[in-house]
N, C-alpha and C. Protein backbone atom coordinates (compact mmCIF):
# COMPACT_ATOMS: atom_id res chain seq x y z
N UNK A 1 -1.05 -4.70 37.35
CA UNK A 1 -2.28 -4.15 36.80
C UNK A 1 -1.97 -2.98 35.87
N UNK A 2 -2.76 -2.31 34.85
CA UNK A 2 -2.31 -1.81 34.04
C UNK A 2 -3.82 -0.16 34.73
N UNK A 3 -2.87 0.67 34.52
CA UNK A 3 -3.45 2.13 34.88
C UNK A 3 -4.07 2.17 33.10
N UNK A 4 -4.96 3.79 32.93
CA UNK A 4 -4.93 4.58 32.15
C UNK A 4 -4.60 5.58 32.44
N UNK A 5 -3.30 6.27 31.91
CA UNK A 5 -3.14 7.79 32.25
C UNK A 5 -3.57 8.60 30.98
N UNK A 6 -4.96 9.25 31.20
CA UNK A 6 -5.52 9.84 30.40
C UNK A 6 -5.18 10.98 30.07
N UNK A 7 -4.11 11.57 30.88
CA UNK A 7 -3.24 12.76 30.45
C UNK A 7 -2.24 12.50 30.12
N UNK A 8 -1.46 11.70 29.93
CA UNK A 8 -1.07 11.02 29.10
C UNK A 8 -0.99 10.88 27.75
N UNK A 9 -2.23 10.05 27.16
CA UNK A 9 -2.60 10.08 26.10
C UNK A 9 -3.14 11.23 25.66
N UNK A 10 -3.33 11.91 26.43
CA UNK A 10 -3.88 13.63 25.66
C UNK A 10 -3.39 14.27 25.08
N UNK A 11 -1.75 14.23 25.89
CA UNK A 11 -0.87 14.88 25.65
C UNK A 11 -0.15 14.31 24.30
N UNK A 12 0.00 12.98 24.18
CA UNK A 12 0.52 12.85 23.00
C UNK A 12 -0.14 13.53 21.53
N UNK A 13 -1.85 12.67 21.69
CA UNK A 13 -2.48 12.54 20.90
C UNK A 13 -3.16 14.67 20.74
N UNK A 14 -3.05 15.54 21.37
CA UNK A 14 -3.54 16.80 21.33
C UNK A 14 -3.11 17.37 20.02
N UNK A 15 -1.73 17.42 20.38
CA UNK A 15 -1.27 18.51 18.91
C UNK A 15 -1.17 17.71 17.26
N UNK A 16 -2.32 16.40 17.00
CA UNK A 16 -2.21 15.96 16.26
C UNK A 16 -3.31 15.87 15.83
N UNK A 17 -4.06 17.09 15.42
CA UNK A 17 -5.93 16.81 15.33
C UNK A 17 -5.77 16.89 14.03
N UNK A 18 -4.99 16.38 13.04
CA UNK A 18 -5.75 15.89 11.84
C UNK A 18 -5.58 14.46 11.60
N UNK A 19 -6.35 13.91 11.23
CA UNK A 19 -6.75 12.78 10.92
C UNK A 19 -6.96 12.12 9.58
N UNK A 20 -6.03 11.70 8.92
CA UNK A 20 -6.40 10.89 7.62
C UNK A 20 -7.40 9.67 7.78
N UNK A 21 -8.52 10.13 6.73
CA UNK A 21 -9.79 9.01 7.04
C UNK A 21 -9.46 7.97 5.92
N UNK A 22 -8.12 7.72 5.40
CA UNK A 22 -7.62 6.27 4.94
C UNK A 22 -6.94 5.25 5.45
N UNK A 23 -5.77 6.05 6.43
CA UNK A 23 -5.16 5.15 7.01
C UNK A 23 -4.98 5.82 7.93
N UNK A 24 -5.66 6.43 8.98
CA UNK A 24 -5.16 7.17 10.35
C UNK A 24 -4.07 7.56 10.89
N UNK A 25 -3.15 8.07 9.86
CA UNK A 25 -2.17 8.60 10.03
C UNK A 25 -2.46 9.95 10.41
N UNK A 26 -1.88 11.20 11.41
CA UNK A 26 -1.83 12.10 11.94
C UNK A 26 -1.19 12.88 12.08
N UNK A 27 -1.66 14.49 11.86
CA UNK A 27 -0.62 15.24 11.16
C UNK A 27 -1.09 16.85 12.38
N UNK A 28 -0.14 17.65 12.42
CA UNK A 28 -0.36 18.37 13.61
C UNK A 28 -1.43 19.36 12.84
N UNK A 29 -2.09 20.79 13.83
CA UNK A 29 -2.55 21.54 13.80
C UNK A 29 -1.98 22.53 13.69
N UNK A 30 -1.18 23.20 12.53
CA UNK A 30 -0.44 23.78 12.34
C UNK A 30 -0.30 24.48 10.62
N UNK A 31 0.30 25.09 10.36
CA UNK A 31 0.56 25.68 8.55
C UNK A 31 1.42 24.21 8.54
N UNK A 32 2.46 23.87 8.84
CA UNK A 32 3.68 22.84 8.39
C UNK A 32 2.80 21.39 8.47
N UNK A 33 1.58 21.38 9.49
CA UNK A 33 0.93 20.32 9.63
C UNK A 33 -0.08 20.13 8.30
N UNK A 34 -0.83 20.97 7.97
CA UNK A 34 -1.63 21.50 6.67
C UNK A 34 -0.95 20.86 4.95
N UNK A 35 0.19 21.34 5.61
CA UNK A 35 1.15 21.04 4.40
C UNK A 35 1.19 19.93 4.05
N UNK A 36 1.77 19.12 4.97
CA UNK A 36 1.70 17.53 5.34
C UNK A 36 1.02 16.83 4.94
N UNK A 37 -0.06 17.49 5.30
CA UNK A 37 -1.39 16.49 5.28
C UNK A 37 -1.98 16.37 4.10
N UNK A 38 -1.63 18.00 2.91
CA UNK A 38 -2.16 17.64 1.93
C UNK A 38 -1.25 17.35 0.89
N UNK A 39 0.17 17.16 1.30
CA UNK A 39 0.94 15.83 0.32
C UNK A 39 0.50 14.71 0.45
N UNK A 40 0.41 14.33 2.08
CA UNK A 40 0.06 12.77 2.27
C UNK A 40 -1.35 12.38 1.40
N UNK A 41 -2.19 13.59 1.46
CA UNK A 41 -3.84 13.16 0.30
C UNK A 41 -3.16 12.85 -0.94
N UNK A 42 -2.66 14.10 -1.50
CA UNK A 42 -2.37 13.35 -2.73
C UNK A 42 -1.55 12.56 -2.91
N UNK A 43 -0.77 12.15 -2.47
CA UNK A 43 0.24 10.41 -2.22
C UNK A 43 -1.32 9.59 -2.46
N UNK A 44 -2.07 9.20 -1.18
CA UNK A 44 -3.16 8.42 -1.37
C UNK A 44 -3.93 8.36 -2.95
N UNK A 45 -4.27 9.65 -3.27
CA UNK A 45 -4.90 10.25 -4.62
C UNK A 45 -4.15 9.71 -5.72
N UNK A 46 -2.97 10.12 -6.00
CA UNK A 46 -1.90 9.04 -6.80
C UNK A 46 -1.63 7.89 -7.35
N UNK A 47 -1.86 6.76 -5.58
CA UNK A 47 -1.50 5.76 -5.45
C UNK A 47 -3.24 5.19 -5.95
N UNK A 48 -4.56 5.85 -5.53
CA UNK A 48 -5.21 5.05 -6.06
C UNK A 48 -5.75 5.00 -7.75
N UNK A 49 -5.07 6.15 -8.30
CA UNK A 49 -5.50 6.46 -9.41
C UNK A 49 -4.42 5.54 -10.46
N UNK A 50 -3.35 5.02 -9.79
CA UNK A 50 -2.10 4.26 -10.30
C UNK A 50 -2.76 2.65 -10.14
N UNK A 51 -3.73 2.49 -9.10
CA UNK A 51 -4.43 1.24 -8.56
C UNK A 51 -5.44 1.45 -9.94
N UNK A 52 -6.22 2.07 -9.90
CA UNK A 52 -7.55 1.78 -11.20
C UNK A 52 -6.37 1.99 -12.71
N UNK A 53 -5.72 2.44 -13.01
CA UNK A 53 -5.18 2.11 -14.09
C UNK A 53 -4.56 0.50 -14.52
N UNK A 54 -3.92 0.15 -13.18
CA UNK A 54 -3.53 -1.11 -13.27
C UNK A 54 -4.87 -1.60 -13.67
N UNK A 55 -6.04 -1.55 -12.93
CA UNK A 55 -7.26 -2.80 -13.42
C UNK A 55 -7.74 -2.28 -14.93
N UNK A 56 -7.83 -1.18 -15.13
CA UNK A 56 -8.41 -0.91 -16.77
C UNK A 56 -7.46 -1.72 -18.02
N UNK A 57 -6.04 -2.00 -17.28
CA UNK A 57 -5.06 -2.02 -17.98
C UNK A 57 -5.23 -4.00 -18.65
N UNK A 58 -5.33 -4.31 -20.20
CA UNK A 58 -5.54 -5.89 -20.16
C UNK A 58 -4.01 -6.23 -19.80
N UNK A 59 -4.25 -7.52 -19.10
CA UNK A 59 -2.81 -8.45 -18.84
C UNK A 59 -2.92 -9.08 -19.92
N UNK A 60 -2.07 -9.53 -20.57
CA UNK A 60 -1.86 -10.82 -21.22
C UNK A 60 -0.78 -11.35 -21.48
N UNK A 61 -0.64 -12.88 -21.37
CA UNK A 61 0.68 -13.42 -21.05
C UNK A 61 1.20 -14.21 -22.37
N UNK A 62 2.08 -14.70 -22.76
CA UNK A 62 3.00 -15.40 -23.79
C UNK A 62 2.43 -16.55 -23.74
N UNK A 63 1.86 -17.61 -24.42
CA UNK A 63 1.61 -18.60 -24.10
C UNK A 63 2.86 -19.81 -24.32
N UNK A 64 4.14 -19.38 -24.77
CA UNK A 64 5.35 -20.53 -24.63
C UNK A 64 6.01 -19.95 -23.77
N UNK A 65 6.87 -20.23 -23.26
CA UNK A 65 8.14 -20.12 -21.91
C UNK A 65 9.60 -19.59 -23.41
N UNK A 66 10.14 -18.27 -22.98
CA UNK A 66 11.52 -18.15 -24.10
C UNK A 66 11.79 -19.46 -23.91
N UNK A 67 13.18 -19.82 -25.04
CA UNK A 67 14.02 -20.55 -25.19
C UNK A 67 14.94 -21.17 -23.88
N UNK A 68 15.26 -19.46 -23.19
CA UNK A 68 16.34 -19.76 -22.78
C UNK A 68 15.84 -20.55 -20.87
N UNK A 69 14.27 -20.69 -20.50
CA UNK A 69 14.09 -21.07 -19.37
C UNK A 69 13.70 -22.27 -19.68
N UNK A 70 14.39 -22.84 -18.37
CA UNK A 70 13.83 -24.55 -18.60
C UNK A 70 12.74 -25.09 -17.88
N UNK A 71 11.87 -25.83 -17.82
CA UNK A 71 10.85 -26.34 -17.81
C UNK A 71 11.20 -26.91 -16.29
N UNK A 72 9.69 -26.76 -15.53
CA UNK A 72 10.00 -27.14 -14.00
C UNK A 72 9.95 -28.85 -14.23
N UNK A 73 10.83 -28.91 -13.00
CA UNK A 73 11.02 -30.50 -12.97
C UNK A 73 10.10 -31.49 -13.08
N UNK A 74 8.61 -30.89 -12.60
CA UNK A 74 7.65 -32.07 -12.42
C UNK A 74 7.15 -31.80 -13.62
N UNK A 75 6.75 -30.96 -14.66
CA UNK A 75 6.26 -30.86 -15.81
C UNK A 75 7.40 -31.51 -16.82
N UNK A 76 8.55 -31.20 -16.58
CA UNK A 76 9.65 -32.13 -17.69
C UNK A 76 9.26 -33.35 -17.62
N UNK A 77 9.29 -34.38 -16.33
CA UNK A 77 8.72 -35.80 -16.26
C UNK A 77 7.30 -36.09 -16.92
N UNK A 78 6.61 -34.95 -16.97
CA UNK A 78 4.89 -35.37 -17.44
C UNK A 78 4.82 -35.55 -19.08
N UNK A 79 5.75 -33.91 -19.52
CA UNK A 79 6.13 -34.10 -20.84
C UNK A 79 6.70 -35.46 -21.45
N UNK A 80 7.90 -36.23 -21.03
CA UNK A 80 8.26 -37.08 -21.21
C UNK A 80 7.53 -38.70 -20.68
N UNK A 81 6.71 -38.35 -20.03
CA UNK A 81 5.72 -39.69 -19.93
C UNK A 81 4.46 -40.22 -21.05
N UNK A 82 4.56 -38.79 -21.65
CA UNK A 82 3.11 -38.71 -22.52
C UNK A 82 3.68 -38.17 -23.79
């Protein structure tokens, strides 16, 4: 049977009262914890501002294959049937 030792989990989870509300990662109550926590924001801040650039950004692709790649096997046979 499985217990809860609620002191236990207190103890782990106590000296870690900050809480990232992106990915629940946890950072202590502390100046060194403070610190932490507000690299880890801007990491997040970064990473999503690197995310909306990618979508503003147009893709567009080559419409021939270079020279030097060869054509997948089942499209070489289709080419050469037609």
């Amino acid at each position: 049977m499985c217990r809860r030792y609620v002191g236990a989990v207190e103890a782990l989870w106590d000296n870690l009262r900050k809480v990232c509300g992106t990915c629940g990662m946890r950072y202590r109550d502390d100046a060194q914890g403070q610190k932490d926590f507000s690299a880890h924001m801007d990491w997040h801040f970064r990473r999503n501002a690197l995310e909306k650039k990618k979508v503003l950004k147009a893709v567009s692709r080559e419409w021939y294959l270079p020279a030097n790649v060869r054509p997948v096997p089942m499209l070489k046979d289709f080419f050469e049937r037609n």
